[in-house]
N, C-alpha and C. Protein backbone atom coordinates (compact mmCIF):
# COMPACT_ATOMS: atom_id res chain seq x y z
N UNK A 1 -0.39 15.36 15.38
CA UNK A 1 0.34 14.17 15.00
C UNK A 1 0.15 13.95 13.50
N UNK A 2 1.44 13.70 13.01
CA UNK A 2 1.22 13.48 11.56
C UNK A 2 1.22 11.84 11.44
N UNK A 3 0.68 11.53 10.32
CA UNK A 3 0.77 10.30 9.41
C UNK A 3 0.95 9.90 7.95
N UNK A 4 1.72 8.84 7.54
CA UNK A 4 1.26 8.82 6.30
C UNK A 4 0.57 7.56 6.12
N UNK A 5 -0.36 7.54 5.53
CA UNK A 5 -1.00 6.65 5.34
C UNK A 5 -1.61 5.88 3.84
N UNK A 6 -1.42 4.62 3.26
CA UNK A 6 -1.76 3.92 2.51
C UNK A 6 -2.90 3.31 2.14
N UNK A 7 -4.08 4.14 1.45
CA UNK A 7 -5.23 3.38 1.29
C UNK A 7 -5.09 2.70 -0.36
N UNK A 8 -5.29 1.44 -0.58
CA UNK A 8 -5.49 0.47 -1.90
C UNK A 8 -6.70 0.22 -1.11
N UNK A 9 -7.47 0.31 -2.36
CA UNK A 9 -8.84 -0.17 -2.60
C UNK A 9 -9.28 -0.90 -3.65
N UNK A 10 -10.64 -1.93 -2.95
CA UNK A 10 -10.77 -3.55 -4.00
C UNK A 10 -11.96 -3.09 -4.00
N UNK A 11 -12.55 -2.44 -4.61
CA UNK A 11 -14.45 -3.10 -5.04
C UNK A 11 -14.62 -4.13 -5.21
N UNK A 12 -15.86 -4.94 -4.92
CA UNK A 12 -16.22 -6.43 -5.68
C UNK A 12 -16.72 -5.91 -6.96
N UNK A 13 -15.38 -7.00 -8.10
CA UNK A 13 -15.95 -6.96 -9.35
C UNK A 13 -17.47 -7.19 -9.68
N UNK A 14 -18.45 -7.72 -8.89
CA UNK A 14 -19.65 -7.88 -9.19
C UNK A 14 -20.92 -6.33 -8.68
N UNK A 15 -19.93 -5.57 -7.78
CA UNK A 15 -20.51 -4.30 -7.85
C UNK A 15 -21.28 -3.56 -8.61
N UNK A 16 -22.72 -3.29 -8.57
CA UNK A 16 -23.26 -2.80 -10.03
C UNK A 16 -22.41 -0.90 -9.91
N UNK A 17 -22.22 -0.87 -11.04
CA UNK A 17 -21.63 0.49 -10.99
C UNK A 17 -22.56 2.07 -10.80
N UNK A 18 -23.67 1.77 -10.47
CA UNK A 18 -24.48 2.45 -9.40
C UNK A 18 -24.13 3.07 -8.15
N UNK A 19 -24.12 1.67 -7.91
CA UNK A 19 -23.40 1.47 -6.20
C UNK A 19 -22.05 1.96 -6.12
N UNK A 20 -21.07 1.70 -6.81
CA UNK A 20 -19.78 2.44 -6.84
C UNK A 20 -19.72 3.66 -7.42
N UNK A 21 -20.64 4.57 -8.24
CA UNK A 21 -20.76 5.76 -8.37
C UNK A 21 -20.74 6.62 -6.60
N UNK A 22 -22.04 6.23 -6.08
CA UNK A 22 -22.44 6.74 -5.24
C UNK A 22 -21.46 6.40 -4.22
N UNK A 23 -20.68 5.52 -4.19
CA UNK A 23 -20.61 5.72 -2.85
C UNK A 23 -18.70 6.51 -3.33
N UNK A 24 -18.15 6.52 -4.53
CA UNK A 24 -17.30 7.26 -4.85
C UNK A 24 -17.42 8.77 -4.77
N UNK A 25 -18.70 8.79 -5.11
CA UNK A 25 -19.22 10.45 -5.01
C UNK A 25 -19.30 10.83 -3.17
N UNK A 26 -19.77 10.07 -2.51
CA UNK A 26 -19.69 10.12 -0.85
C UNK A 26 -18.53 10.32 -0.38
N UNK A 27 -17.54 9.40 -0.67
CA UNK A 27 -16.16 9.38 -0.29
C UNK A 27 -15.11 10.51 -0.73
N UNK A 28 -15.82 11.30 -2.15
CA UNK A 28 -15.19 12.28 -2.64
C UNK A 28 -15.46 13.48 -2.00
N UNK A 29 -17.08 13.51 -1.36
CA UNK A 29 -17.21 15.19 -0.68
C UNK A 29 -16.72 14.96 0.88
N UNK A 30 -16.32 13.30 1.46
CA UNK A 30 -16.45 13.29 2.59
C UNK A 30 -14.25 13.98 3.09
N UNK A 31 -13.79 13.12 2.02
CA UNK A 31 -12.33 13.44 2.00
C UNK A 31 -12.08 15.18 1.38
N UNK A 32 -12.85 15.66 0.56
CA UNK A 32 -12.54 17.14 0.44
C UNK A 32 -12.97 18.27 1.45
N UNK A 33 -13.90 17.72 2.69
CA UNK A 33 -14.40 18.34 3.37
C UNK A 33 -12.90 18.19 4.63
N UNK A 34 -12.54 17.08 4.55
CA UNK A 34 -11.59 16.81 5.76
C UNK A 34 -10.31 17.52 5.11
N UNK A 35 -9.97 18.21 4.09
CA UNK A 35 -8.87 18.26 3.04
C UNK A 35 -9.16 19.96 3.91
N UNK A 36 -9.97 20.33 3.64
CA UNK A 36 -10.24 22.16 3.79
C UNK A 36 -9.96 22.07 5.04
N UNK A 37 -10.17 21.00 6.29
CA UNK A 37 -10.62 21.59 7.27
C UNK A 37 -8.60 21.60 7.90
N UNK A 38 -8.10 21.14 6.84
CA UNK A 38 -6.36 20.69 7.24
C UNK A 38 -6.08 19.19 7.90
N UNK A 39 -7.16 18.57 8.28
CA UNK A 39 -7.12 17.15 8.70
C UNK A 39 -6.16 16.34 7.83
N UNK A 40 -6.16 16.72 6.54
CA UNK A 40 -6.08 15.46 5.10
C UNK A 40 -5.44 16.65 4.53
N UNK A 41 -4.32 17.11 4.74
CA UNK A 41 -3.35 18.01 4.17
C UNK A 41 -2.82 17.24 2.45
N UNK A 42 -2.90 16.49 2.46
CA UNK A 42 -2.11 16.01 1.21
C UNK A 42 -2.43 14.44 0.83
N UNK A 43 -2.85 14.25 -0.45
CA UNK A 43 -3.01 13.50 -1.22
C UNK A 43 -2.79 12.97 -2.11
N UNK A 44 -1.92 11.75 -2.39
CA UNK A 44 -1.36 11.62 -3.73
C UNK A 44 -1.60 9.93 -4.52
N UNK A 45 -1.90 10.25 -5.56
CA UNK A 45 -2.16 9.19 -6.71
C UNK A 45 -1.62 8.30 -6.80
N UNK A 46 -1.98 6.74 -6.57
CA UNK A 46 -0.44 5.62 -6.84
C UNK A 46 -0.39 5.62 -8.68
N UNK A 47 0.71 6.17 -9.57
CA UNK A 47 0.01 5.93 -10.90
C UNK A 47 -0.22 4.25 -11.38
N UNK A 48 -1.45 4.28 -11.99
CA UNK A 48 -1.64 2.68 -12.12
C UNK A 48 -1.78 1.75 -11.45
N UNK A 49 -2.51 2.51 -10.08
CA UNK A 49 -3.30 1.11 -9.09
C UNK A 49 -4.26 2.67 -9.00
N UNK A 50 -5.72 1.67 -7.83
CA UNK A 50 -6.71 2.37 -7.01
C UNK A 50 -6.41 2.86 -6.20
N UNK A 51 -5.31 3.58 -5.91
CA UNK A 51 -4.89 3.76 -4.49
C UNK A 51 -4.04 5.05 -4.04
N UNK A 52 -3.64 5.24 -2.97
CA UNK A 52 -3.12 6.56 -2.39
C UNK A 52 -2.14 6.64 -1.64
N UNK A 53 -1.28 7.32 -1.45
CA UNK A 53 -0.96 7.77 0.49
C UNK A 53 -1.11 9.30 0.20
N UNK A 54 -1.61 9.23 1.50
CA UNK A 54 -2.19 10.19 2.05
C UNK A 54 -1.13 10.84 3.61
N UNK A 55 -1.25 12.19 3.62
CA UNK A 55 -0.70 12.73 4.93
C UNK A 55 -1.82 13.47 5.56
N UNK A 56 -1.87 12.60 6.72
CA UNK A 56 -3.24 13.31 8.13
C UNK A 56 -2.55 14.21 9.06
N UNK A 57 -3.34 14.96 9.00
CA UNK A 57 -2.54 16.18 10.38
C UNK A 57 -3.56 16.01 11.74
N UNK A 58 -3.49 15.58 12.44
CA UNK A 58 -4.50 15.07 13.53
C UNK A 58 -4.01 14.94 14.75
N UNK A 59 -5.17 14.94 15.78
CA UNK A 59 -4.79 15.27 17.26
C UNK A 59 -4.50 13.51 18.04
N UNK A 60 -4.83 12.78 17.37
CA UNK A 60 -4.75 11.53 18.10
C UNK A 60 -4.84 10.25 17.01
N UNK A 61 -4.37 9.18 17.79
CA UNK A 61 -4.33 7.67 17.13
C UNK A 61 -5.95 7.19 16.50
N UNK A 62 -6.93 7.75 17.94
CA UNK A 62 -8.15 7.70 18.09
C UNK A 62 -8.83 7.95 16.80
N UNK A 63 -8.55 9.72 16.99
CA UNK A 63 -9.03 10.50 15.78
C UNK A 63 -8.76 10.12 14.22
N UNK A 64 -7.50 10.30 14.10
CA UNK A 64 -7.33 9.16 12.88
C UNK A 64 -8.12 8.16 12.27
N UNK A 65 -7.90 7.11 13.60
CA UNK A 65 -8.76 5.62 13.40
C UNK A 65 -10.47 6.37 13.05
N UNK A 66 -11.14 6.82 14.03
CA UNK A 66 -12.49 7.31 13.46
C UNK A 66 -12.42 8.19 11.92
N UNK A 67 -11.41 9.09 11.76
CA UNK A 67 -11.76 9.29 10.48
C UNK A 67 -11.38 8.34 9.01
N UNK A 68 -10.80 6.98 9.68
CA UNK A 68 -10.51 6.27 8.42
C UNK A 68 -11.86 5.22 8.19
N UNK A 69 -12.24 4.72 9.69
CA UNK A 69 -13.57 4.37 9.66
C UNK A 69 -14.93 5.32 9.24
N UNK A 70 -14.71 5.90 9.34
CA UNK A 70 -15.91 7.07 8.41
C UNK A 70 -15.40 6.88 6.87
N UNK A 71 -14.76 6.90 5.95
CA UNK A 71 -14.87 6.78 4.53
C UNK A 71 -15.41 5.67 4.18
N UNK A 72 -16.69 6.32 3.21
CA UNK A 72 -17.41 5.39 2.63
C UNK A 72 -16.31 4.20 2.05
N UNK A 73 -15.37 3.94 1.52
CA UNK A 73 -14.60 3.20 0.49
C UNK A 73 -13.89 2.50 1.72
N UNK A 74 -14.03 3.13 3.25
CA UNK A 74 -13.47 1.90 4.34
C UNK A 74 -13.31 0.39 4.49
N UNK A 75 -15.04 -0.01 3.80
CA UNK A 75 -15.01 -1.49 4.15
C UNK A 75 -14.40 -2.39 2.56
N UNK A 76 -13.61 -1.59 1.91
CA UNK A 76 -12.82 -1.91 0.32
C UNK A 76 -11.70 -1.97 0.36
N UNK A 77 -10.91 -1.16 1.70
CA UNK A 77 -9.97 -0.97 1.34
C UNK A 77 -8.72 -1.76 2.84
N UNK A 78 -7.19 -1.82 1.83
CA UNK A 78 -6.66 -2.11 3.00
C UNK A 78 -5.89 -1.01 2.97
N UNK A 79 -5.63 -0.87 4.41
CA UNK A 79 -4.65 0.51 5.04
C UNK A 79 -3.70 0.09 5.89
N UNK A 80 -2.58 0.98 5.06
CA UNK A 80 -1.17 0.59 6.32
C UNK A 80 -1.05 2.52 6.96
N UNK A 81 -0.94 2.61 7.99
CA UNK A 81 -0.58 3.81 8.95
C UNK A 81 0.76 3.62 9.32
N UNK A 82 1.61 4.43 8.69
CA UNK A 82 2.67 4.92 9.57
C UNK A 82 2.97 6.23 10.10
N UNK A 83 3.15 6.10 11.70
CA UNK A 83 3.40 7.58 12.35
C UNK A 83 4.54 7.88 12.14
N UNK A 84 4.48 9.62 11.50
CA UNK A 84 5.61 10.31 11.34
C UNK A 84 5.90 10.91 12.29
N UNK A 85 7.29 11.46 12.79
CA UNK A 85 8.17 12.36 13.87
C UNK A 85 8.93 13.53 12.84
N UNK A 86 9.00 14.69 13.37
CA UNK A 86 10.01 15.52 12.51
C UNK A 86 11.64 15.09 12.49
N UNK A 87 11.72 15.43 11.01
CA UNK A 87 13.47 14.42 11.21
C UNK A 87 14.33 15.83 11.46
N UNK A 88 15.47 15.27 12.62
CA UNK A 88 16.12 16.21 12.72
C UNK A 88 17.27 17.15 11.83
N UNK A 89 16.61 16.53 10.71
CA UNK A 89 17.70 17.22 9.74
C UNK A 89 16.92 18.54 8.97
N UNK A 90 15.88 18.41 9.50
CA UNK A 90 14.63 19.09 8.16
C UNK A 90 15.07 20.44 8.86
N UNK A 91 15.01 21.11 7.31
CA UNK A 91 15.08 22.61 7.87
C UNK A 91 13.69 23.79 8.27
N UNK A 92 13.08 23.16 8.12
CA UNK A 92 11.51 23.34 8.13
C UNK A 92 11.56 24.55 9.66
């Protein structure tokens, strides 16, 4: 099942930047590990916000949900999920 999905992320401005090193550095080996394994096929930059959409290649709603709750940057961020279907026009 594919998705695309919308992560914007808020740090608290009072965050010492310690704490947002580390846990940016967590969230960076935890999403490149899911990137190799084909889970997190694609990733792209909003230019000029904190933020992303992202395309998940995944076996379930479930699976998904646990791997969005596993990123360190989870409890920062808000996420919109929309499930994709193949469109019948694609020549794919």
């Amino acid at each position: 099942m594919k998705y695309l999905v919308h992560m914007d992320v808020n740090l608290p401005a009072g965050m010492p930047a310690e704490e947002a090193a580390a846990i940016k550095a967590t969230e960076k080996a935890y999403s490149q590990e899911l990137q190799r394994s084909g889970k997190w096929p694609e990733i792209w930059r909003v230019v000029g916000e904190y933020a992303n959409y992202s395309i998940f290649d995944v076996e379930s709603n479930d699976e998904l949900h646990g791997i969005l709750q596993g990123l360190p940057l989870f409890p920062y961020m808000d996420i919109t999920v929309v499930p994709l279907a193949k469109h019948p026009s694609d020549v794919k």
